[in-house]
N, C-alpha and C. Protein backbone atom coordinates (compact mmCIF):
# COMPACT_ATOMS: atom_id res chain seq x y z
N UNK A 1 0.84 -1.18 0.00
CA UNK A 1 0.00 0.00 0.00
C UNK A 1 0.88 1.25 0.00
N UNK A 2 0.60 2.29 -1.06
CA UNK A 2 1.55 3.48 -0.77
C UNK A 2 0.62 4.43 0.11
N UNK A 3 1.57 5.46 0.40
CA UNK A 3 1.62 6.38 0.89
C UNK A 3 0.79 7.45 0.56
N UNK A 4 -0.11 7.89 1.22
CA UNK A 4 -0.87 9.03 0.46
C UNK A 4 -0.33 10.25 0.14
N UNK A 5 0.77 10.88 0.82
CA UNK A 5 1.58 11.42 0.34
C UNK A 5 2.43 11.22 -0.74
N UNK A 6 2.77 10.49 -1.14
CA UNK A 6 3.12 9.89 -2.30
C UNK A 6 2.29 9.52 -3.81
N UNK A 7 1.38 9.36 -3.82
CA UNK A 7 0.26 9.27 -4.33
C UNK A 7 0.42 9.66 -5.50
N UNK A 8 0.79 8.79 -6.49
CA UNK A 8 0.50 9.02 -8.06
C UNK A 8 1.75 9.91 -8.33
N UNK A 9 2.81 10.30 -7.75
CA UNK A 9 4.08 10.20 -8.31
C UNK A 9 5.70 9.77 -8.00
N UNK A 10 4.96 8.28 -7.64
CA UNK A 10 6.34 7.69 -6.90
C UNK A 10 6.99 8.19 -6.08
N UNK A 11 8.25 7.85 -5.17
CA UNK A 11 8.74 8.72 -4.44
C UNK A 11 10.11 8.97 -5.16
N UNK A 12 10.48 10.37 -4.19
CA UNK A 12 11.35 10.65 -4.42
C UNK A 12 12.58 10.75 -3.06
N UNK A 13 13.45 10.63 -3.04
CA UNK A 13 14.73 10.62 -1.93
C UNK A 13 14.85 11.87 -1.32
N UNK A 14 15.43 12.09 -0.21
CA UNK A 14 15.62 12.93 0.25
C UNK A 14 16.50 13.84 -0.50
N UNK A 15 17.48 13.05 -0.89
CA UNK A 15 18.76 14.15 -1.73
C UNK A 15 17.79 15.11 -2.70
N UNK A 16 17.15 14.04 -4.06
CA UNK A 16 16.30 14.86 -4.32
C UNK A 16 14.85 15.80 -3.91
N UNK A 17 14.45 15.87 -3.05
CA UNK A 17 13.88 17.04 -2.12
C UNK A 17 14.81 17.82 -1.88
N UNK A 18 16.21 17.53 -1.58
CA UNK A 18 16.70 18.96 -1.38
C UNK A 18 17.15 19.81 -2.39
N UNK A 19 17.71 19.18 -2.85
CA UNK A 19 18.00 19.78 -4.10
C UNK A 19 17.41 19.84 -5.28
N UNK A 20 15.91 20.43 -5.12
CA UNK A 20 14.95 21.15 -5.77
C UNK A 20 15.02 22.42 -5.68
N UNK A 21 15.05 23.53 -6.97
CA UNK A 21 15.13 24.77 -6.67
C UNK A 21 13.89 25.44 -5.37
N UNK A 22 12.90 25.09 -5.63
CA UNK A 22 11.97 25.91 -4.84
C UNK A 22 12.61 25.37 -3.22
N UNK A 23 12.76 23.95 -2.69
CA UNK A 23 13.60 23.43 -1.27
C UNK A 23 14.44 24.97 -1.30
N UNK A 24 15.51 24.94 -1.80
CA UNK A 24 16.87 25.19 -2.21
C UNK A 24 16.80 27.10 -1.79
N UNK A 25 15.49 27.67 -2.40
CA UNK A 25 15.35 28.96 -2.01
C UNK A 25 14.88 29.37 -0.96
N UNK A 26 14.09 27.86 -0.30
CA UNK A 26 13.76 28.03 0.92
C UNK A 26 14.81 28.09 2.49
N UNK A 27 15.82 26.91 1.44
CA UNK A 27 17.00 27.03 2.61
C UNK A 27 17.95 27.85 2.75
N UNK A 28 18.19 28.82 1.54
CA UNK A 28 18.60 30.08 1.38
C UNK A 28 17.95 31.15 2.33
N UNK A 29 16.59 30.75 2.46
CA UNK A 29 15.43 31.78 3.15
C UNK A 29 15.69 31.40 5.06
N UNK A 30 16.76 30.46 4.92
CA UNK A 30 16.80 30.30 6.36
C UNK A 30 17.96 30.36 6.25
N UNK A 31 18.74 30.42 5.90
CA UNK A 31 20.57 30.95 5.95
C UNK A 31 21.06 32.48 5.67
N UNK A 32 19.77 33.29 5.52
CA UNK A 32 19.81 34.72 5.48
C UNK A 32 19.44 34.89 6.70
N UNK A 33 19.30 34.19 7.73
CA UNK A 33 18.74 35.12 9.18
C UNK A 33 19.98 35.35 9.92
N UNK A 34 20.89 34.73 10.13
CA UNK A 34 21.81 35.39 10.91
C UNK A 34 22.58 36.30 10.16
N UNK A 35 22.99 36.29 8.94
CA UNK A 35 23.24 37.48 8.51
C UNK A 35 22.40 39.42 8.50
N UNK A 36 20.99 38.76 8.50
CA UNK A 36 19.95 39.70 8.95
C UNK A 36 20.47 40.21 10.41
N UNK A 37 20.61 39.00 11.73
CA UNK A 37 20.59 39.31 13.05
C UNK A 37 21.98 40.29 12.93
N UNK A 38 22.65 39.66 12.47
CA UNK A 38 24.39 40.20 12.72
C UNK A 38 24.28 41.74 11.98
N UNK A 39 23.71 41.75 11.35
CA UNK A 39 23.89 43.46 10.30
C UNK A 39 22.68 44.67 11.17
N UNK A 40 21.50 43.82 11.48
CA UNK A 40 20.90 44.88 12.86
C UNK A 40 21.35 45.44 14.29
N UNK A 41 22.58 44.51 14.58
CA UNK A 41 23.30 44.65 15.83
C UNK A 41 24.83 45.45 15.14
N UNK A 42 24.42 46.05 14.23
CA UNK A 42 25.76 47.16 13.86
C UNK A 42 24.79 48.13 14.29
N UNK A 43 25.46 49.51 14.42
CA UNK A 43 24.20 50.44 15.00
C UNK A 43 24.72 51.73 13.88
N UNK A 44 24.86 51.07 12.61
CA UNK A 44 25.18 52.21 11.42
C UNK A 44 24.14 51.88 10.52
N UNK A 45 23.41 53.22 9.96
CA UNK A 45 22.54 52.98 9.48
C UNK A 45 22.50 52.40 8.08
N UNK A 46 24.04 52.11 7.32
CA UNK A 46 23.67 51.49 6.15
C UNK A 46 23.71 50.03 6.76
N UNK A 47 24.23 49.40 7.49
CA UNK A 47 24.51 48.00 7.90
C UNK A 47 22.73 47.64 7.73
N UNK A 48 21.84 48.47 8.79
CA UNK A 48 20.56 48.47 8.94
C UNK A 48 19.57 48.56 7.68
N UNK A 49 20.34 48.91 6.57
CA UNK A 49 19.89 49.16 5.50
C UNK A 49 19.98 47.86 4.82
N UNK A 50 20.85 47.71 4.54
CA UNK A 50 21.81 46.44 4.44
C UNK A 50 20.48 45.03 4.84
N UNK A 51 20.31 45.08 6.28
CA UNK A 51 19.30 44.18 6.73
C UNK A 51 18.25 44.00 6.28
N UNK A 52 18.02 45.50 6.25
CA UNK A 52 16.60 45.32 5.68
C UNK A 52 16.52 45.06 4.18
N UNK A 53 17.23 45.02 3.05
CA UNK A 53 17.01 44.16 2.05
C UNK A 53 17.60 42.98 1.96
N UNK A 54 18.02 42.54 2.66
CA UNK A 54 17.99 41.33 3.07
C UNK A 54 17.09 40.87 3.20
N UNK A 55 16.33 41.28 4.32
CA UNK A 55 15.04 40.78 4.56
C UNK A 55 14.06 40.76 3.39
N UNK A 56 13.74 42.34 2.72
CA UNK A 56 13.09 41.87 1.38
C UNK A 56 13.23 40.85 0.52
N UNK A 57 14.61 40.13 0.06
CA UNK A 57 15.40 39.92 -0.44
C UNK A 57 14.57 38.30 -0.04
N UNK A 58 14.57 37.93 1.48
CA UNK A 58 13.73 36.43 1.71
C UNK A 58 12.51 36.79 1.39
N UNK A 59 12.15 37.59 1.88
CA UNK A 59 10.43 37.56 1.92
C UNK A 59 10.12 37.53 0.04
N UNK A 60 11.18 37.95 -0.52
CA UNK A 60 11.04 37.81 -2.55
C UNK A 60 10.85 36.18 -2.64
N UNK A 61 11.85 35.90 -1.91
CA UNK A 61 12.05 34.24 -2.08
C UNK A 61 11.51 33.54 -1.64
N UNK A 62 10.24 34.02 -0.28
CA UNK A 62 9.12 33.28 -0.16
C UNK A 62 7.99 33.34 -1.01
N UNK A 63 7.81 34.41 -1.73
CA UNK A 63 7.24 33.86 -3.04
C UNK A 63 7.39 33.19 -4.18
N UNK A 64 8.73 33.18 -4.11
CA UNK A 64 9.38 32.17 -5.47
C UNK A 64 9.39 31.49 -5.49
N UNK A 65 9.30 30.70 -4.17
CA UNK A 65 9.40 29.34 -4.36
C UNK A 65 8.39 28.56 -3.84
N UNK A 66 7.17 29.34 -3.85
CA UNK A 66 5.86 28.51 -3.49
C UNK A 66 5.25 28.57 -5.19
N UNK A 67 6.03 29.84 -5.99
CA UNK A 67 5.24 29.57 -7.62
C UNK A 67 6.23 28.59 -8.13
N UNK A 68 7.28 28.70 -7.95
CA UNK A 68 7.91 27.44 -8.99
C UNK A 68 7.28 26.12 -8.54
N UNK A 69 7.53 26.03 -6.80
CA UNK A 69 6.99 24.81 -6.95
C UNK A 69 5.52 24.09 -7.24
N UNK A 70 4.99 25.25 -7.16
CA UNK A 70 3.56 24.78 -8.12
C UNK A 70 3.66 24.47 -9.59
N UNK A 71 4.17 25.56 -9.98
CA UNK A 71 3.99 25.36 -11.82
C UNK A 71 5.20 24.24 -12.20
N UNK A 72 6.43 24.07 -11.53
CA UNK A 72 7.23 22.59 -12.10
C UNK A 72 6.39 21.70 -11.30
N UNK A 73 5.68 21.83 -10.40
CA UNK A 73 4.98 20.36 -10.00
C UNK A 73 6.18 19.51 -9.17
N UNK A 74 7.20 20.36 -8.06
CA UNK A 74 7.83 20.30 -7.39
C UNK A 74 7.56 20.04 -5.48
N UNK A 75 5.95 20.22 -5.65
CA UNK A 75 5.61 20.30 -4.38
C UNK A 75 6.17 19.03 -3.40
N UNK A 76 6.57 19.53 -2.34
CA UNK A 76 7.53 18.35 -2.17
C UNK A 76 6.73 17.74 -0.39
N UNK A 77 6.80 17.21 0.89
CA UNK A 77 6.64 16.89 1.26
C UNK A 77 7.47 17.99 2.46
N UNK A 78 9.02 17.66 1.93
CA UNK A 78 9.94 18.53 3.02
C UNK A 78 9.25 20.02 3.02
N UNK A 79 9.23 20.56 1.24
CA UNK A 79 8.54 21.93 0.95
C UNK A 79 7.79 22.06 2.07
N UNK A 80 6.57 21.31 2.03
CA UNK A 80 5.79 21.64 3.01
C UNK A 80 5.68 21.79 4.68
N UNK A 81 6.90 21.31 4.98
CA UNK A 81 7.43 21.49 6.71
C UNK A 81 8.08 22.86 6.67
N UNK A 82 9.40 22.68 5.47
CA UNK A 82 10.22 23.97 5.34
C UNK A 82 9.72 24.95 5.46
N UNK A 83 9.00 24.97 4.20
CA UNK A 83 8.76 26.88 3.86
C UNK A 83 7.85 27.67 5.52
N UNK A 84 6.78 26.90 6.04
CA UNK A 84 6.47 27.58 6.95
C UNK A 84 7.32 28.42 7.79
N UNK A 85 8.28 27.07 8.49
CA UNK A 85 9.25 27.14 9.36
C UNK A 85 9.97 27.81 9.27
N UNK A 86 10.85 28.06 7.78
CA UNK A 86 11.63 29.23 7.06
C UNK A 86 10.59 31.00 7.79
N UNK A 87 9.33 30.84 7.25
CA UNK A 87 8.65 32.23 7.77
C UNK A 87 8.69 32.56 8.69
N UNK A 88 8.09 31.70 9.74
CA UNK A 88 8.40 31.77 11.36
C UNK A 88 9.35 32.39 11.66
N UNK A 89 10.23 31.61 11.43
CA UNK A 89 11.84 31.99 11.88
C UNK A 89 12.39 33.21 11.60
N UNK A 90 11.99 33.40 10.45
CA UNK A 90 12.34 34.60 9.53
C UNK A 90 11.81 36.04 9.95
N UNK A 91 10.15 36.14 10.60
CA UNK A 91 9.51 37.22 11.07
C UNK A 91 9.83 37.16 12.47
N UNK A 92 9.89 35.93 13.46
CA UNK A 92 9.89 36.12 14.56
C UNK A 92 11.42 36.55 15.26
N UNK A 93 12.38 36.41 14.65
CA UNK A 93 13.76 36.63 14.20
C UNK A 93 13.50 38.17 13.95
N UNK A 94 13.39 38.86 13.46
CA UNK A 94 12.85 40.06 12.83
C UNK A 94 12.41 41.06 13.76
N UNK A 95 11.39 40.19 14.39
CA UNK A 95 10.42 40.83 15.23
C UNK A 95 11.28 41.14 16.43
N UNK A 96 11.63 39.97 17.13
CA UNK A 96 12.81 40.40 18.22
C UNK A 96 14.12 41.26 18.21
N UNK A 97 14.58 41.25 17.23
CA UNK A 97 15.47 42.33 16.74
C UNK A 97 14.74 43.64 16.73
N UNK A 98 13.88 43.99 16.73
CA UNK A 98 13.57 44.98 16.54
C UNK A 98 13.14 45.98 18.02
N UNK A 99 12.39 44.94 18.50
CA UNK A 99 12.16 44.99 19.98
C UNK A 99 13.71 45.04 20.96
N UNK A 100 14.65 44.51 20.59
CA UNK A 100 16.02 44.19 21.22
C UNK A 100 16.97 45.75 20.43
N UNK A 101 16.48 46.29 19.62
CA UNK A 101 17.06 47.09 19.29
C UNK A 101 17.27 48.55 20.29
N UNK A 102 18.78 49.44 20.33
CA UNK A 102 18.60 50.28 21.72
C UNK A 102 17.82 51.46 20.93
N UNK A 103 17.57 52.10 22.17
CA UNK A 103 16.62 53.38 22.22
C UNK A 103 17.07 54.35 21.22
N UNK A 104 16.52 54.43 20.22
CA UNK A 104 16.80 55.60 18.93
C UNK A 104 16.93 55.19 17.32
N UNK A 105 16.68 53.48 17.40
CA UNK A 105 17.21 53.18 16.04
C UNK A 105 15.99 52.81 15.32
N UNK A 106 14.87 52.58 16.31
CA UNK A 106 13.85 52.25 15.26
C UNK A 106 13.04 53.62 15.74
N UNK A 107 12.67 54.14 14.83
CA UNK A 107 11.59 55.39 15.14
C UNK A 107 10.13 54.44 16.10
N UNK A 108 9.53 55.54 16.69
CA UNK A 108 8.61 54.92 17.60
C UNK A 108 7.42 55.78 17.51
N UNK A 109 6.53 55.71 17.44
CA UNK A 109 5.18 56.29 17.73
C UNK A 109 5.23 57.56 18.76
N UNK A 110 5.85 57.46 19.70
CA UNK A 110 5.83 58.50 20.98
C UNK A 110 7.04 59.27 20.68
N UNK A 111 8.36 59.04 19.83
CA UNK A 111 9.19 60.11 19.69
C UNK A 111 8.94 60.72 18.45
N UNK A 112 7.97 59.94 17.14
CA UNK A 112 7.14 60.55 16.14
C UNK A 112 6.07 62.00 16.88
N UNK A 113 5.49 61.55 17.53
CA UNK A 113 4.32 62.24 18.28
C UNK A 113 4.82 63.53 18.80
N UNK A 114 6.25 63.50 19.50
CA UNK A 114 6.79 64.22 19.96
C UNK A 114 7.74 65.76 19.56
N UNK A 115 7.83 64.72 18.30
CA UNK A 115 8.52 65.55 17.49
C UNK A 115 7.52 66.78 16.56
N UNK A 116 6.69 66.21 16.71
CA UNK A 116 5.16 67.02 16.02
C UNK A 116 5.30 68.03 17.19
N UNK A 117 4.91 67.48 18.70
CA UNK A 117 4.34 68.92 19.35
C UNK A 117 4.89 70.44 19.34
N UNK A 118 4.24 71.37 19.33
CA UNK A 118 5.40 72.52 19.81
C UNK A 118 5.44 72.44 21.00
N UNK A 119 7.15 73.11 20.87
CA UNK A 119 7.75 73.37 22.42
C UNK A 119 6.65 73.92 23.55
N UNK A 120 7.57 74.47 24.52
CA UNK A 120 6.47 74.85 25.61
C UNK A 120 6.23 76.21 25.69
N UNK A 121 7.19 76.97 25.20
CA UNK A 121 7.44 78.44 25.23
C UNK A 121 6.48 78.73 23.89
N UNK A 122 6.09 78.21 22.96
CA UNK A 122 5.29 78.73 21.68
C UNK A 122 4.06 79.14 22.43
N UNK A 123 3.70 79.55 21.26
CA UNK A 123 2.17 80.31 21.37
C UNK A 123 1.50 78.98 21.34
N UNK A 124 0.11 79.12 22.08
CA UNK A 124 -0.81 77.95 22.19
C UNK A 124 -0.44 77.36 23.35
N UNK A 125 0.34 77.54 24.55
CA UNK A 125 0.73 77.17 25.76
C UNK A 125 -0.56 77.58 26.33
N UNK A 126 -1.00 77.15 27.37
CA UNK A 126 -1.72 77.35 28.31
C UNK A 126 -1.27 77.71 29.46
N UNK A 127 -0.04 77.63 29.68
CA UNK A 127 0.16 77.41 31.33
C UNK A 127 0.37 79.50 31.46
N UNK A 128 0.54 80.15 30.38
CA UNK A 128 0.27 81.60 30.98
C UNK A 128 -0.82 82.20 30.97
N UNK A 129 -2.11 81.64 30.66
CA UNK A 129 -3.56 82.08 30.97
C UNK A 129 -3.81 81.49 32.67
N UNK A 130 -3.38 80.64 32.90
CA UNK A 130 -3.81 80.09 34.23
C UNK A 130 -4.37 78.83 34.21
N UNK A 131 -5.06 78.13 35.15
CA UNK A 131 -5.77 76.73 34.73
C UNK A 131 -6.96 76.81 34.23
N UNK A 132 -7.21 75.36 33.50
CA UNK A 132 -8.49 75.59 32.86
C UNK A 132 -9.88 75.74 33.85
N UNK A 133 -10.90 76.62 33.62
CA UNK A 133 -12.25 76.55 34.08
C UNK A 133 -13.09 75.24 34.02
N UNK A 134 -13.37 74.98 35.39
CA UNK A 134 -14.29 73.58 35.48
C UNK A 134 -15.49 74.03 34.99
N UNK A 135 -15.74 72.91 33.91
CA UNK A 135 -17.48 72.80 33.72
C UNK A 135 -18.00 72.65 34.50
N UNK A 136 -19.40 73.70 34.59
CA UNK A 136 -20.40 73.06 35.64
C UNK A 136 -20.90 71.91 35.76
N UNK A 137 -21.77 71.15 36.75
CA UNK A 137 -21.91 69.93 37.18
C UNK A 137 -22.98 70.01 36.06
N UNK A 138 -23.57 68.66 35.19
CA UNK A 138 -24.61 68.60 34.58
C UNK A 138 -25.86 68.29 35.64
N UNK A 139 -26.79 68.99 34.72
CA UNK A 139 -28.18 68.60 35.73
C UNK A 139 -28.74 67.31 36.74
N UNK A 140 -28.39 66.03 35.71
CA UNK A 140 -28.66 65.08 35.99
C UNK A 140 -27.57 64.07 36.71
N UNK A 141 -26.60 65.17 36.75
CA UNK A 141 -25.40 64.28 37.57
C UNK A 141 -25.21 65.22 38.65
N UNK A 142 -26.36 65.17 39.60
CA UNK A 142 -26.14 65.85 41.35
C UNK A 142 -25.49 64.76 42.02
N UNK A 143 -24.68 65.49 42.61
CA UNK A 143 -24.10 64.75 44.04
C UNK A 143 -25.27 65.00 45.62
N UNK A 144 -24.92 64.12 46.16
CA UNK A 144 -26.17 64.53 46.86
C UNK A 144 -25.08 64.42 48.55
């Protein structure tokens, strides 16, 4: 009885699973992460530059090699453990670097925000009118 995985096109060996182009770009797609980790932990911004097409550079090759291996009819068994695992690794790798990165290299929401406000001395300060006037109590909200 075969294998349902196998199913209507014999098997094939491990050697050949790996050395299928679409495998092959996938394991490329996992031998670019420490070069990714190592070029984010320079704290110059082309190194960081550098990383980040790198990173484009896999995430290209996670599409390439889910179309080749459809249209050569390469879909492989390993393919299908790899390529996930390759992503995982690849964003969550990514993700922590980024979070692990020191204070100033990735722009942030609150020093974006910050950089918008005016200073304190501009016009539109409040603090030289005095404090703001309390609204009166609404009708239906007595304290008793």
């Amino acid at each position: 009885m075969r294998c349902l995985l196998d199913a209507g096109r014999g098997r094939r060996s491990l050697r050949e699973e790996i050395t299928n182009l679409p495998n092959m770009l996938t394991l490329a797609r996992i031998a670019l992460i420490p070069p990714v980790v190592w070029l984010m932990l320079l704290e110059t911004p082309a190194a960081r530059f550098v990383a980040a097409l790198l990173f484009g550079l896999a995430a290209a090759t996670d599409w390439l090699d889910g179309y080749l291996a459809r249209k050569q009819g390469k879909v492989s068994v390993l393919g299908k453990l790899l390529d996930p695992m390759a992503d995982k690794l690849l964003i969550m790798t990514a993700l922590i670097m980024l979070v692990a990165c020191p204070e100033g290299s990735v722009p942030d929401r609150e020093n974006g925000a910050r950089s918008r406000r005016p200073p304190a001395g501009s016009s539109g300060c409040r603090r030289d009118r005095g404090p703001r006037p309390r609204a009166p109590p609404r009708p239906d909200c007595r304290r008793s």
